[in-house]
Protein backbone atom coordinates (compact mmCIF):
# COMPACT_ATOMS: atom_id res chain seq x y z
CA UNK A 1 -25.36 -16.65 -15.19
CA UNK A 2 -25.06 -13.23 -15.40
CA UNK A 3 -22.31 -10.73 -14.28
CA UNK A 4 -24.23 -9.87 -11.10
CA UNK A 5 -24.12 -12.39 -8.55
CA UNK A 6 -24.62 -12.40 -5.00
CA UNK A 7 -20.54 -12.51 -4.36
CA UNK A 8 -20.42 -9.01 -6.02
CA UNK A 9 -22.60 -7.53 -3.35
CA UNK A 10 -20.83 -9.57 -0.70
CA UNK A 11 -17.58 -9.13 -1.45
CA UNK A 12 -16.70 -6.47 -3.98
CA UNK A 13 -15.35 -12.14 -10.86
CA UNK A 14 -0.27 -8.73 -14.27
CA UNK A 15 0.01 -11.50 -16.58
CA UNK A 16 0.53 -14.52 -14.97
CA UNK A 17 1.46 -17.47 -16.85
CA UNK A 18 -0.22 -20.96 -17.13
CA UNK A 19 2.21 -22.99 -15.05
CA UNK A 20 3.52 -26.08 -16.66
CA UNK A 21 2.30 -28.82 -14.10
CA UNK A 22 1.09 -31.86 -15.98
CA UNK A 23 -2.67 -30.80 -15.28
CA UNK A 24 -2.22 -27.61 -16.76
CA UNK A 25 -0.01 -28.06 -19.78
CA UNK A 26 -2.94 -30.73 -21.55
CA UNK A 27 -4.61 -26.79 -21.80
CA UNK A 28 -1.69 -26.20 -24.75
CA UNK A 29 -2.35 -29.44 -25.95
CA UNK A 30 -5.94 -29.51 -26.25
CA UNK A 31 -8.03 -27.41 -28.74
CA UNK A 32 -11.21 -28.45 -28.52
CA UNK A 33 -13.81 -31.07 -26.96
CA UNK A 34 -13.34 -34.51 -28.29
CA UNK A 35 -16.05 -34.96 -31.17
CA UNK A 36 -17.67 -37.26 -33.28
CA UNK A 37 -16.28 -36.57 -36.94
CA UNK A 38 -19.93 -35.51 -37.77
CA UNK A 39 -19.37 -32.99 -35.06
CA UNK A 40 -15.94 -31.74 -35.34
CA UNK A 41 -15.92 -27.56 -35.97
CA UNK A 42 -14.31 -26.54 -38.87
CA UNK A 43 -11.66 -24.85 -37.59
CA UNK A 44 -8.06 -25.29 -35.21
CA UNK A 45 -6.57 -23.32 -33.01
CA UNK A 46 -2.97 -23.81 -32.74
CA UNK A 47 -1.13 -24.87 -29.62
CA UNK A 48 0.72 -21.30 -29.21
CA UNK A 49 -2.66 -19.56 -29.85
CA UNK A 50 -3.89 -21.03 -27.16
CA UNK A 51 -1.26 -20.49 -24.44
CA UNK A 52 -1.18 -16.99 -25.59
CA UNK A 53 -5.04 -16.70 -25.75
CA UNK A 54 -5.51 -17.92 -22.09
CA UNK A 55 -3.18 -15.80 -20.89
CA UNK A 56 -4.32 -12.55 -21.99
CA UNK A 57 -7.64 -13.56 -21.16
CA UNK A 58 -6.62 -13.93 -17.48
CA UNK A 59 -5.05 -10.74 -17.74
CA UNK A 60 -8.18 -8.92 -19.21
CA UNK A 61 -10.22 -10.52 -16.20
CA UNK A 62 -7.94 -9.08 -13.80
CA UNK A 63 -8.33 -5.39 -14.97
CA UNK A 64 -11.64 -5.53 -15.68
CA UNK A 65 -12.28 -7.23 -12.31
CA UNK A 66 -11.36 -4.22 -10.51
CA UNK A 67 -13.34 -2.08 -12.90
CA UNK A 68 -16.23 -3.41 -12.08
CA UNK A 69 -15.89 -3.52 -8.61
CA UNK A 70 -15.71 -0.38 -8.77
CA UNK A 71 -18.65 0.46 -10.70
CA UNK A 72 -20.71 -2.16 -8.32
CA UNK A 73 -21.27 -3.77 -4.67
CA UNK A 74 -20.33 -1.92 -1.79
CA UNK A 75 -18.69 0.76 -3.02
CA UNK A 76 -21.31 1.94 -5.39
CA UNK A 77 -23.92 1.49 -3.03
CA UNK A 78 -22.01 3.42 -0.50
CA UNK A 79 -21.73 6.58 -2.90
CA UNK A 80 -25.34 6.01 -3.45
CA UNK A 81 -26.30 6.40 -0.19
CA UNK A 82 -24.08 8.84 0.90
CA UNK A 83 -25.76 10.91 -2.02
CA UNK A 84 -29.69 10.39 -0.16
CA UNK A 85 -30.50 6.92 -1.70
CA UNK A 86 -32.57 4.71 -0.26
CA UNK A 87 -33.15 1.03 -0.09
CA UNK A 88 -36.03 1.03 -3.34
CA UNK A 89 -33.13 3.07 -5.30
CA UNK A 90 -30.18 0.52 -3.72
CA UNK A 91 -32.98 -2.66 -5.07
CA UNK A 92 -33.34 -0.75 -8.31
CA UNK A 93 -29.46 -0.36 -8.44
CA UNK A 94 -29.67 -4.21 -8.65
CA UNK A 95 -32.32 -4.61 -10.78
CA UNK A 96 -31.32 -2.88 -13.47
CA UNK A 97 -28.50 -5.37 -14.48
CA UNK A 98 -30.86 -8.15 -14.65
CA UNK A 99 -33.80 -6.76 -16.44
CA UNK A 100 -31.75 -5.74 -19.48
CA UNK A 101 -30.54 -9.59 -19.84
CA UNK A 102 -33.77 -9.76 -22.02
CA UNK A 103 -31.59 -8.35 -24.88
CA UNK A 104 -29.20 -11.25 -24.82
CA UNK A 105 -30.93 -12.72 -27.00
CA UNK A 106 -30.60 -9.95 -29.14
CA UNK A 107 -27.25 -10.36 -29.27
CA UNK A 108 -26.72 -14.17 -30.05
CA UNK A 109 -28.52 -13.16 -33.06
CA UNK A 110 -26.16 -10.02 -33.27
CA UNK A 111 -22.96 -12.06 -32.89
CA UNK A 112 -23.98 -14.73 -35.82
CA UNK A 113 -24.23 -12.25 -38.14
CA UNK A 114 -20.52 -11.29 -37.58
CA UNK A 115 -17.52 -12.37 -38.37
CA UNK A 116 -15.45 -11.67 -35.65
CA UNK A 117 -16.00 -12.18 -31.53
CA UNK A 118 -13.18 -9.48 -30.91
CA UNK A 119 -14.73 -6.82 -32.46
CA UNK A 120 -17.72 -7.01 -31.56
CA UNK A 121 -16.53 -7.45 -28.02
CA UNK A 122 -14.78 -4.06 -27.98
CA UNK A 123 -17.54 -2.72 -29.95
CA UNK A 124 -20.13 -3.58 -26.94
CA UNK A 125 -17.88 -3.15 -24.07
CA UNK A 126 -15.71 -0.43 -25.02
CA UNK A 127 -18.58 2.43 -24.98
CA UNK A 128 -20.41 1.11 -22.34
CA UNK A 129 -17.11 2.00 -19.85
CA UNK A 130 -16.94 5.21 -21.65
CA UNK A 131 -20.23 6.21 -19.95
CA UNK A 132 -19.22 6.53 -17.05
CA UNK A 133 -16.63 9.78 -17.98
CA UNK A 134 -20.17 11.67 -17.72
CA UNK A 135 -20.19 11.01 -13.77
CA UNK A 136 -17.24 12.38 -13.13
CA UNK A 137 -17.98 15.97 -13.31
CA UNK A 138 -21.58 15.37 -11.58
CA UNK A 139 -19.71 14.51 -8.50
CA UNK A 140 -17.58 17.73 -8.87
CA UNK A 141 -20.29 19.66 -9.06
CA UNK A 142 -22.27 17.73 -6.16
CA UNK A 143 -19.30 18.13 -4.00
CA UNK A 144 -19.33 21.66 -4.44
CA UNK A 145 -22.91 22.51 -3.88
CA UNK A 146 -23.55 23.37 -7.10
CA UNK A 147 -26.50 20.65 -7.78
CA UNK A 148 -28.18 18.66 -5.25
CA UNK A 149 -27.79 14.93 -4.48
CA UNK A 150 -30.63 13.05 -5.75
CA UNK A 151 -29.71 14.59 -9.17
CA UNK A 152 -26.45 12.32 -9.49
CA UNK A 153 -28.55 9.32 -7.77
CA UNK A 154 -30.33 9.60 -10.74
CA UNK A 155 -27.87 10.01 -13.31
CA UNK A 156 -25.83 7.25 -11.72
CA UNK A 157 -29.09 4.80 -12.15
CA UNK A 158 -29.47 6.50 -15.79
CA UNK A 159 -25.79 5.22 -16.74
CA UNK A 160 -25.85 1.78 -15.55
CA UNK A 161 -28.95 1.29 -17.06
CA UNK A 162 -28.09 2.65 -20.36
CA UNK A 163 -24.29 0.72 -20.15
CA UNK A 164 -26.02 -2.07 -19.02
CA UNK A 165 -28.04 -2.45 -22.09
CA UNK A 166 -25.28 -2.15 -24.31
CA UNK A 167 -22.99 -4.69 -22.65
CA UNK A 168 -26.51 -7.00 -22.65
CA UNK A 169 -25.75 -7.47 -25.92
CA UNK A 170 -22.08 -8.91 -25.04
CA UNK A 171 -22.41 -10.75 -22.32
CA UNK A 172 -23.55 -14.49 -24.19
CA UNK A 173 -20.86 -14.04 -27.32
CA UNK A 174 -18.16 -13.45 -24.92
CA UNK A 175 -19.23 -16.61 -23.05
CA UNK A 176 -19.17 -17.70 -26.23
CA UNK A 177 -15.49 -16.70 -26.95
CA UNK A 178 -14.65 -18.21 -23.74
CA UNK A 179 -15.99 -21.45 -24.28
CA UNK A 180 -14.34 -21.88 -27.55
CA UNK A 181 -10.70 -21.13 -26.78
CA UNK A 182 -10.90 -23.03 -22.91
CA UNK A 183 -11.22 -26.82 -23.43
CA UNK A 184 -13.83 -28.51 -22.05
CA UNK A 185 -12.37 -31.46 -19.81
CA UNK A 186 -9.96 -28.94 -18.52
CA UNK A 187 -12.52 -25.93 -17.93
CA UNK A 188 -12.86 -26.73 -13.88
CA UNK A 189 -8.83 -26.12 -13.63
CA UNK A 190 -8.11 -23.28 -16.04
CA UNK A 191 -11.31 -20.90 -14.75
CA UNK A 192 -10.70 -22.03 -11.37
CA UNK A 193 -7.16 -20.77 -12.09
CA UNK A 194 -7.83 -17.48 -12.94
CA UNK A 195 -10.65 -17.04 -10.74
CA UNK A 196 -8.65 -17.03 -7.85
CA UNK A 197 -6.01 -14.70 -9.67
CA UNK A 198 -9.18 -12.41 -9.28
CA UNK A 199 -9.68 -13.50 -6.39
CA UNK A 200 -6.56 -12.35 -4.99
CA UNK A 201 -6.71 -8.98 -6.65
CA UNK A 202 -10.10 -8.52 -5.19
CA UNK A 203 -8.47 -9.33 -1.78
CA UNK A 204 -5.83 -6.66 -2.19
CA UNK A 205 -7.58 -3.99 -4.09
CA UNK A 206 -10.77 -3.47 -3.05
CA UNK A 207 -10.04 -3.05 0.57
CA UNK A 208 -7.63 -0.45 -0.51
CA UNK A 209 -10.21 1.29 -2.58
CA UNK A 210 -12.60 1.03 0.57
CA UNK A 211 -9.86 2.59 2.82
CA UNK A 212 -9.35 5.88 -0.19
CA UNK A 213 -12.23 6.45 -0.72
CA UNK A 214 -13.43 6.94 3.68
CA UNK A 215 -9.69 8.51 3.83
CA UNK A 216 -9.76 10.74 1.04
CA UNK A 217 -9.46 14.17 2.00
CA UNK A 218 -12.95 15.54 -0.09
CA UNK A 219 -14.80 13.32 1.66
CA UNK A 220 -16.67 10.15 0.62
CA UNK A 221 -17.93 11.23 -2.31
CA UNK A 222 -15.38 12.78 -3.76
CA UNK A 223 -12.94 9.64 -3.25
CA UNK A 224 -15.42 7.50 -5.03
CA UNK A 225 -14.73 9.90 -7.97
CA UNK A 226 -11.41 9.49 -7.80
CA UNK A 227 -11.57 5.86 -7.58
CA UNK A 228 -13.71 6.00 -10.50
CA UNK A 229 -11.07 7.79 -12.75
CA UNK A 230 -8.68 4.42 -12.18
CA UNK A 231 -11.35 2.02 -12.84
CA UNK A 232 -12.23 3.65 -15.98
CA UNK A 233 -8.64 3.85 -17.13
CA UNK A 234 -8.34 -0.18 -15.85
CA UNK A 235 -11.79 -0.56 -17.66
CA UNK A 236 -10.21 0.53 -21.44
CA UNK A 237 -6.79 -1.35 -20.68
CA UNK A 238 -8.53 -4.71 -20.11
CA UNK A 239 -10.08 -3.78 -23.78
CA UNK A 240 -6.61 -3.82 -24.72
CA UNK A 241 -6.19 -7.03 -23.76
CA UNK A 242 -8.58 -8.22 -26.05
CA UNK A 243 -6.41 -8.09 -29.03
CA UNK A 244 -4.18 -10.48 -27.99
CA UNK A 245 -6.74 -13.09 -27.35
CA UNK A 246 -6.95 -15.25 -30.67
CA UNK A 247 -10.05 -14.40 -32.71
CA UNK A 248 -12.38 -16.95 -34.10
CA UNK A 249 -15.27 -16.39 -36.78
CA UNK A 250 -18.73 -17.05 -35.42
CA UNK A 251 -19.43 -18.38 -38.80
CA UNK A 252 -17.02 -21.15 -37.93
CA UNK A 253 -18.91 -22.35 -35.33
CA UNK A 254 -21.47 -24.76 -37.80
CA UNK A 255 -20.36 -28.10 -37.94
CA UNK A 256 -20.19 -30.66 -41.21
CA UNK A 257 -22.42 -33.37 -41.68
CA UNK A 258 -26.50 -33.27 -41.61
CA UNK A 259 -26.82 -30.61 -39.72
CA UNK A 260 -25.06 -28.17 -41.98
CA UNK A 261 -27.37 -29.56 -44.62
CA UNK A 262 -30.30 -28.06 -42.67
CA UNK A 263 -32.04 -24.74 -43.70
CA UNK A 264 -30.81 -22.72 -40.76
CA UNK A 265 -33.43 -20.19 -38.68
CA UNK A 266 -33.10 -16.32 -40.13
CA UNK A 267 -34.50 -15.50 -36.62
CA UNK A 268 -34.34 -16.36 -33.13
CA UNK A 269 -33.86 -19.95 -32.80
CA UNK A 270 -36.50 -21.39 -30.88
CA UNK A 271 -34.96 -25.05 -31.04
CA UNK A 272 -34.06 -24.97 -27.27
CA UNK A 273 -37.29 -25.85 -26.17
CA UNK A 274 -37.06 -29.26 -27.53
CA UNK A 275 -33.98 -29.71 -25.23
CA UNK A 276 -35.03 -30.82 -22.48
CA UNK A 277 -31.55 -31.29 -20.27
CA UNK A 278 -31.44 -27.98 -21.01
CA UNK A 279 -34.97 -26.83 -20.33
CA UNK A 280 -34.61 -28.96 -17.06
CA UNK A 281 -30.99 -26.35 -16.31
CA UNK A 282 -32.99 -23.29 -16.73
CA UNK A 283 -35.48 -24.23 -14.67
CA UNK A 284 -33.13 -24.64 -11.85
CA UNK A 285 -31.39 -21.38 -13.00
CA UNK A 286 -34.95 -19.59 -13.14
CA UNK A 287 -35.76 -20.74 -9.71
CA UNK A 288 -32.09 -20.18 -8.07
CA UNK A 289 -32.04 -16.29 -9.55
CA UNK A 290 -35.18 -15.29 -8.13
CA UNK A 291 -33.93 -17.33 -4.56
CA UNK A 292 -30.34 -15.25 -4.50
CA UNK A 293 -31.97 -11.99 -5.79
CA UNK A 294 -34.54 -11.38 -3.24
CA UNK A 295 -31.52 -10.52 -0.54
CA UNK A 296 -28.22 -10.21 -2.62
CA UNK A 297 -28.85 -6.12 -2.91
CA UNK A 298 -29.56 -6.08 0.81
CA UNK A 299 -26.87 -7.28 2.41
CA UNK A 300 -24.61 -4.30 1.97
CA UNK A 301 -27.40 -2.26 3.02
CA UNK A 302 -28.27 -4.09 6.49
CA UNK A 303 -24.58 -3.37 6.94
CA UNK A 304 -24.34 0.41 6.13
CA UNK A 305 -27.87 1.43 7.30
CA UNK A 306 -29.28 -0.77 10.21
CA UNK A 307 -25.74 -1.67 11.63
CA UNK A 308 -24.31 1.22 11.18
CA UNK A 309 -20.68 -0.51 10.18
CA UNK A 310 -17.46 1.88 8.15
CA UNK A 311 -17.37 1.28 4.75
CA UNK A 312 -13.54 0.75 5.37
CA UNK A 313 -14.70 -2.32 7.69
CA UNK A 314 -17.05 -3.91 5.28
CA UNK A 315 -14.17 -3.53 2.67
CA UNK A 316 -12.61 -5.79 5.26
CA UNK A 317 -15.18 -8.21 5.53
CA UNK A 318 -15.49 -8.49 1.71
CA UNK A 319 -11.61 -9.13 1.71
CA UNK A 320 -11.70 -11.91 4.32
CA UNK A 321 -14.38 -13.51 1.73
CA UNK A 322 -12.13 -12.81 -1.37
CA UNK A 323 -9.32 -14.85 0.32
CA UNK A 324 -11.64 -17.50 1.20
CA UNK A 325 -12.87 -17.89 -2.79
CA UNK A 326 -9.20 -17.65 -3.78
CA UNK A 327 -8.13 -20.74 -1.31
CA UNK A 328 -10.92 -22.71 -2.25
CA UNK A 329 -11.07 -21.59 -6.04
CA UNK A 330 -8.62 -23.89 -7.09
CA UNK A 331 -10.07 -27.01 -5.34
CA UNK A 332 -13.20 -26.78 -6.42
CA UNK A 333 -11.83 -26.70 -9.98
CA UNK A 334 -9.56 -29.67 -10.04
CA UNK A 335 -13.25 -31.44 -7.98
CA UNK A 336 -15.38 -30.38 -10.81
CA UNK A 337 -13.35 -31.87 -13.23
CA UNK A 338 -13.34 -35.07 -11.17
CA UNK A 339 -16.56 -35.55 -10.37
CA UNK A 340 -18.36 -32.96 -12.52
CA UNK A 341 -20.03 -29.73 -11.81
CA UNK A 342 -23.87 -31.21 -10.94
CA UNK A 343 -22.53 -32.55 -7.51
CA UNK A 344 -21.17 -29.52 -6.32
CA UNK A 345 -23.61 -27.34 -7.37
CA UNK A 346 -25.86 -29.92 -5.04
CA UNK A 347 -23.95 -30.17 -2.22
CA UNK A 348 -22.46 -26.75 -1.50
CA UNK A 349 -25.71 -25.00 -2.91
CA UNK A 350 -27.31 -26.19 0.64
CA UNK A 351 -24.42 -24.12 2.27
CA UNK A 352 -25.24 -21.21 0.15
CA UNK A 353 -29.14 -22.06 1.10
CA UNK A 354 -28.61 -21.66 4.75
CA UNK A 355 -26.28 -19.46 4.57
CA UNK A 356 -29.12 -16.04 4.77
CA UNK A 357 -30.60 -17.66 7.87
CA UNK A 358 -27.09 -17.61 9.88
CA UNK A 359 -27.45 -13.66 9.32
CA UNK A 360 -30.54 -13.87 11.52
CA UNK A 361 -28.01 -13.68 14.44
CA UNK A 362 -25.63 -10.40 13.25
CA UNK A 363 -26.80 -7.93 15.73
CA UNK A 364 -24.92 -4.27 16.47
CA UNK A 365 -22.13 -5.74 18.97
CA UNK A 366 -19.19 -6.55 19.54
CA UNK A 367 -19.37 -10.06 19.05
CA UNK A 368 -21.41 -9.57 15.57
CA UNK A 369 -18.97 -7.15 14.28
CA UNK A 370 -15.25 -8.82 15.37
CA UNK A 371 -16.49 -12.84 14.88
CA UNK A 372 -20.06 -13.26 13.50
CA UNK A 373 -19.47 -11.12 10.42
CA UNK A 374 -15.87 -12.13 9.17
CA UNK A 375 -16.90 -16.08 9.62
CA UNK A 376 -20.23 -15.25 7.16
CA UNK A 377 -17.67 -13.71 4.56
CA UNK A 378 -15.63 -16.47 4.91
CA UNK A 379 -18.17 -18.99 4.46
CA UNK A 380 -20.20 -16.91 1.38
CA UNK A 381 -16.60 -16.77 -0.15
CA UNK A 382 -15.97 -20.52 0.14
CA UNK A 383 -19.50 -21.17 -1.01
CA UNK A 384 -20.08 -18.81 -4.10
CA UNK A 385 -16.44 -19.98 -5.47
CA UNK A 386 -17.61 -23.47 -6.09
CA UNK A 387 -21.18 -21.61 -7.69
CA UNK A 388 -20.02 -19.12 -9.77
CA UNK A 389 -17.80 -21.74 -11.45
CA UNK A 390 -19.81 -24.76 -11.92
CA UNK A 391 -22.93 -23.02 -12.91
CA UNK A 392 -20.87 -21.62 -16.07
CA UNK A 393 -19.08 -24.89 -16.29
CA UNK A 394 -22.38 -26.70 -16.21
CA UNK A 395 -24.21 -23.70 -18.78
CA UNK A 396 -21.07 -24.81 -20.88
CA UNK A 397 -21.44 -28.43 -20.68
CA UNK A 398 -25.35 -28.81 -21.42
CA UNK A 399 -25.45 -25.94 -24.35
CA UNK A 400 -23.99 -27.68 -27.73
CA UNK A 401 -20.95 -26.63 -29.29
CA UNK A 402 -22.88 -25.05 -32.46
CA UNK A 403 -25.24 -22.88 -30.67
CA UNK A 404 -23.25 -21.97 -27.52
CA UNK A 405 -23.99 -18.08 -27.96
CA UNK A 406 -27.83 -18.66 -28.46
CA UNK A 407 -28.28 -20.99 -25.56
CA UNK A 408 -26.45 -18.43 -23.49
CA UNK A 409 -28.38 -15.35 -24.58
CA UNK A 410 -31.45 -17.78 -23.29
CA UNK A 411 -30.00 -18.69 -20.02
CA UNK A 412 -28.83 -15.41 -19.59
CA UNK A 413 -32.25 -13.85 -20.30
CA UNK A 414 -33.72 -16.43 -17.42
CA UNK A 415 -31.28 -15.82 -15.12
CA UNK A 416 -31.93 -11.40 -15.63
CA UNK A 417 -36.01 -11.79 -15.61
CA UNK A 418 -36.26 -14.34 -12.58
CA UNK A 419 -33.05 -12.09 -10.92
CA UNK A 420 -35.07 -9.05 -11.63
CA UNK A 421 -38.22 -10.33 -10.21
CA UNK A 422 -36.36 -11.06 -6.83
CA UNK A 423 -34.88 -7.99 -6.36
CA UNK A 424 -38.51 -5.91 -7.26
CA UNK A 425 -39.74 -8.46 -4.22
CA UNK A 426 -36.93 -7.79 -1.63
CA UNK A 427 -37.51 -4.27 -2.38
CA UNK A 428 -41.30 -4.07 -1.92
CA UNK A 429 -40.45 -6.16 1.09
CA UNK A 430 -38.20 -3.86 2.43
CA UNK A 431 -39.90 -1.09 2.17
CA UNK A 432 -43.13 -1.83 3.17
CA UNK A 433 -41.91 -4.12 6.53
CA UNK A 434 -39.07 -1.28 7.72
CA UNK A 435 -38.91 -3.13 10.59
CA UNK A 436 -37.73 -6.77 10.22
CA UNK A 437 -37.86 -6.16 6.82
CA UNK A 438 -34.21 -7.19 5.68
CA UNK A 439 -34.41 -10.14 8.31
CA UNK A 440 -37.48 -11.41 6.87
CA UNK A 441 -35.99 -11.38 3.19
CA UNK A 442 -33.04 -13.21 4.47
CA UNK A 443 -35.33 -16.13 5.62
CA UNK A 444 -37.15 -16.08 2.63
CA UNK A 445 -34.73 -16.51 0.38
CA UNK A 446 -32.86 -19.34 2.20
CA UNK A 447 -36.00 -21.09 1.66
CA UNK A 448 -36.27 -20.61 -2.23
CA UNK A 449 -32.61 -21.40 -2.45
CA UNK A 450 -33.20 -24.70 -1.05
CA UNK A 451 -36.06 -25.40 -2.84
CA UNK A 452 -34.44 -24.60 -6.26
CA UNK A 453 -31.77 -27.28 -5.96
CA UNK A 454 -34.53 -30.20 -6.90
CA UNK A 455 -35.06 -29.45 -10.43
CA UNK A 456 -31.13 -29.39 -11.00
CA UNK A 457 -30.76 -33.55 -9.44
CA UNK A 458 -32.47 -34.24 -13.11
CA UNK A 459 -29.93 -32.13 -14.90
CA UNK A 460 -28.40 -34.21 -17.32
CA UNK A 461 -23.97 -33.90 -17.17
CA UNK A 462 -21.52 -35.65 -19.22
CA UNK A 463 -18.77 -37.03 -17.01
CA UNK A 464 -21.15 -35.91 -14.03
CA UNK A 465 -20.70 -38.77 -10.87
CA UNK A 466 -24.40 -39.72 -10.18
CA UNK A 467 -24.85 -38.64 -6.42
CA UNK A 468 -25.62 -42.35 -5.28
CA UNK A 469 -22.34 -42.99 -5.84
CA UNK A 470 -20.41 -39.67 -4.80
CA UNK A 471 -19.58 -40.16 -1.32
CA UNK A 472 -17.86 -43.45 -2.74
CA UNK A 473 -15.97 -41.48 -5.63
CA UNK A 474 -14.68 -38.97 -3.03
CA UNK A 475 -13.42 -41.22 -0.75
CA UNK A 476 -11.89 -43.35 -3.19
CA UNK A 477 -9.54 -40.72 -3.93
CA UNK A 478 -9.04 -39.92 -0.32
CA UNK A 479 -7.74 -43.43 0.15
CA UNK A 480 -5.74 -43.22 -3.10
CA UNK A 481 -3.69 -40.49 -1.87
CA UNK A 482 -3.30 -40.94 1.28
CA UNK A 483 -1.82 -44.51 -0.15
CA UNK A 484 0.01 -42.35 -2.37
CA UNK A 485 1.76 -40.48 0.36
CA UNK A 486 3.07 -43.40 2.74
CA UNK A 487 4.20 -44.61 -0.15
CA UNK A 488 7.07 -41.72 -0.60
């Protein structure tokens, strides 16, 4: 899926070493997936490569985590509306992100016509950061009366859409990357690793961001500028990062045996559509977008707007939900690799489903605002940690190994139209219901969201525990354990 998931509007995704438990050390010892010899790539990465690869990888994630939640969520929106936005501009805010994954595409084609995934990296991501140096003076000059607000609403929508389209065209070769250097069998453990290393630094650093930016002495505004100086310098060092990640040649990525033999496609490569696992997967992705989309922008806003609540207490709220996705980060993980990523993706997407109908009962109170609120954080942050992983996981495990980027850019482009197409709905909704409007989203898209999880029970997963015999699997390993512990 794409960058912009429903976490980042719900919760604005230092080096710290792989530890060597037995899990984790098979991620030094492992290269690649198992293959046939037909199938085997035709290169290796070495054992130190990798250690050193993953690491700076997790390190990257954690500076550019904080980038973009700066750049995003609830503290963007915030500025936004502080500035005279609206809830069509806050929707359009959201929209923009997905719309432009139609160039991914464009860029799987990009990337195999290259010959290196690090350089084109920080040739895509590096100017699309720079971009937003140009707001910083607009909110210098807004703060001192010298232009109006709506002005910088609009250049602020004018940059994301224009970085947006740039980084578009990174977003499926850096999957790519990803998926080359992690192993497979060990994907569940290593992302849920360093997901909740993000996790963590989204629990500690956007609340502080939330409480500089009300405190700052400028005002509101202002501190959002200021906050956006640091991200942008955390932005560039996380491109840093980069070149210590070990590079590999896209080129590399073809495979010996017949299908090397094959004239290969000098455009787009339509083959995809006779995959029908995978066809099957973006149908459920298709569906799922559109579900999530149609209230992910809103939240926030039914926050700020209708309730009325501090930014410095939704920073809270978000927090309480970034420690829940950190806790539960690394068990859903070491699960997926257990039992596969399908099953979860079932079983907690009916959480996720229902979860928009239990905000039918937030109201302006005291009760809403101490008890009602924090325990929805808690549960979206449980919820969207097991998502956010096993969707990639399971993008990962149905795409093959030779045409990773393309199949992304595909997904990718799904995942932006249908997402798009949600949030143009929520808005229209919003704005033409202004009473009950935001309500009335939330209820429809609990619906959708439970609908979309029947085309993924015929997704195809290798190493995937058919759900008949789940329950069976789980507590198997419940017994085993507890065994395992009267036994010391």
């Amino acid at each position: 899926m794409s960058g912009q998931q429903e976490e980042n509007f719900l919760m604005e995704s230092s080096p710290i070493p792989i530890q060597e438990i037995p899990e984790d050390r098979a991620i030094t010892e492992t290269v690649l997936p198992v293959l046939p010899l037909t199938l085997r790539p035709l290169f290796k990465i070495s054992k130190p490569e990798i250690r050193k690869s993953l690491k700076a990888l997790t390190l990257e994630s954690v500076f550019a985590t904080i980038f973009y939640s700066i750049i995003s969520g609830a503290l963007l929106s915030n500025f936004l509306l502080k500035l005279g936005a609206g809830a069509v501009k806050i929707g359009l805010l959201a929209s923009i992100p997905q719309v432009v994954n139609l160039l991914q595409p464009l860029g799987a084609y990009l990337i195999d016509r290259t010959t290196s995934f690090r350089w084109y990296a920080i040739c895509v991501f590096t100017p699309s950061r720079l971009l937003w140096v140009i707001l910083l003076p607009a909110i210098w000059l807004v703060t001192s009366s010298r232009i109006a607000g709506h002005q910088v609403v609009y250049l602020t929508l004018a940059i994301i859409a224009v970085a947006n389209i740039i980084e578009s065209l990174g977003r499926a070769p850096w999957l790519g990357w990803t998926a080359v250097l992690v192993p497979q069998r060990l994907r569940g453990r290593y992302f849920g690793f360093r997901n909740s290393i993000l996790s963590l630094i989204n629990l500690i650093g956007v609340p502080l961001l939330g409480f500089t930016v009300s405190a700052w002495p400028g005002g509101t505004v202002q501190g959002y500028g200021a906050v956006l100086a640091l991200g942008i310098v955390l932005g560039l060092i996380s491109q840093v990062c980069q070149l210590f990640i070990t590079d590999v040649n896209p080129q590399l990525l073809k495979v010996t045996g017949s299908e090397t033999s094959q004239v290969q496609p000098k455009g787009i490569d339509f083959g995809f559509l006779k995959d029908a696992n995978f066809l099957k997967f973006l149908f459920y992705l298709a569906i799922w977008c559109f579900a999530v989309n149609v209230s992910a922008p809103f939240f926030n806003l039914y926050m700020l707007d209708n309730l009325h609540i501090d930014i410095s207490a939704i920073t809270i709220y978000h927090g309480l939900g970034t420690g829940a996705n950190m806790l539960m980060l690394l068990l859903w993980g070491k699960l997926a690799d257990r039992i596969g990523n399908r099953p979860i993706l079932i079983l907690v997407g009916f959480l996720v489903g229902i979860t928009p109908l239990l905000w039918l009962g937030v109201r302006a109170n005291e009760i809403s605002l101490w008890i009602w609120l924090p325990l929805l954080h808690v549960l979206a942050g449980a919820t969207w940690a097991a998502i956010d992983l096993c969707t990639n996981n399971l993008m990962m495990g149905v795409a093959p190994l030779a045409s990773q980027s393309k199949y992304f850019a595909i997904a990718g482009a799904i995942a932006g139209v249908t997402g798009a197409m949600g949030i143009t709905t929520g808005s229209l909704i919003a704005t033409r219901w202004s009473v009950g409007g935001l309500l009335l989203l939330f209820v429809l898209s609990g619906i959708l969201r439970l609908f979309a999880l029947f085309p993924l029970v015929f997704v195809q997963e290798q190493r995937s525990v058919p759900l008949a015999q789940l329950w069976r699997v789980l507590f198997s390993s419940l017994q085993q354990k507890v065994l395992i512990q009267s036994q010391d």
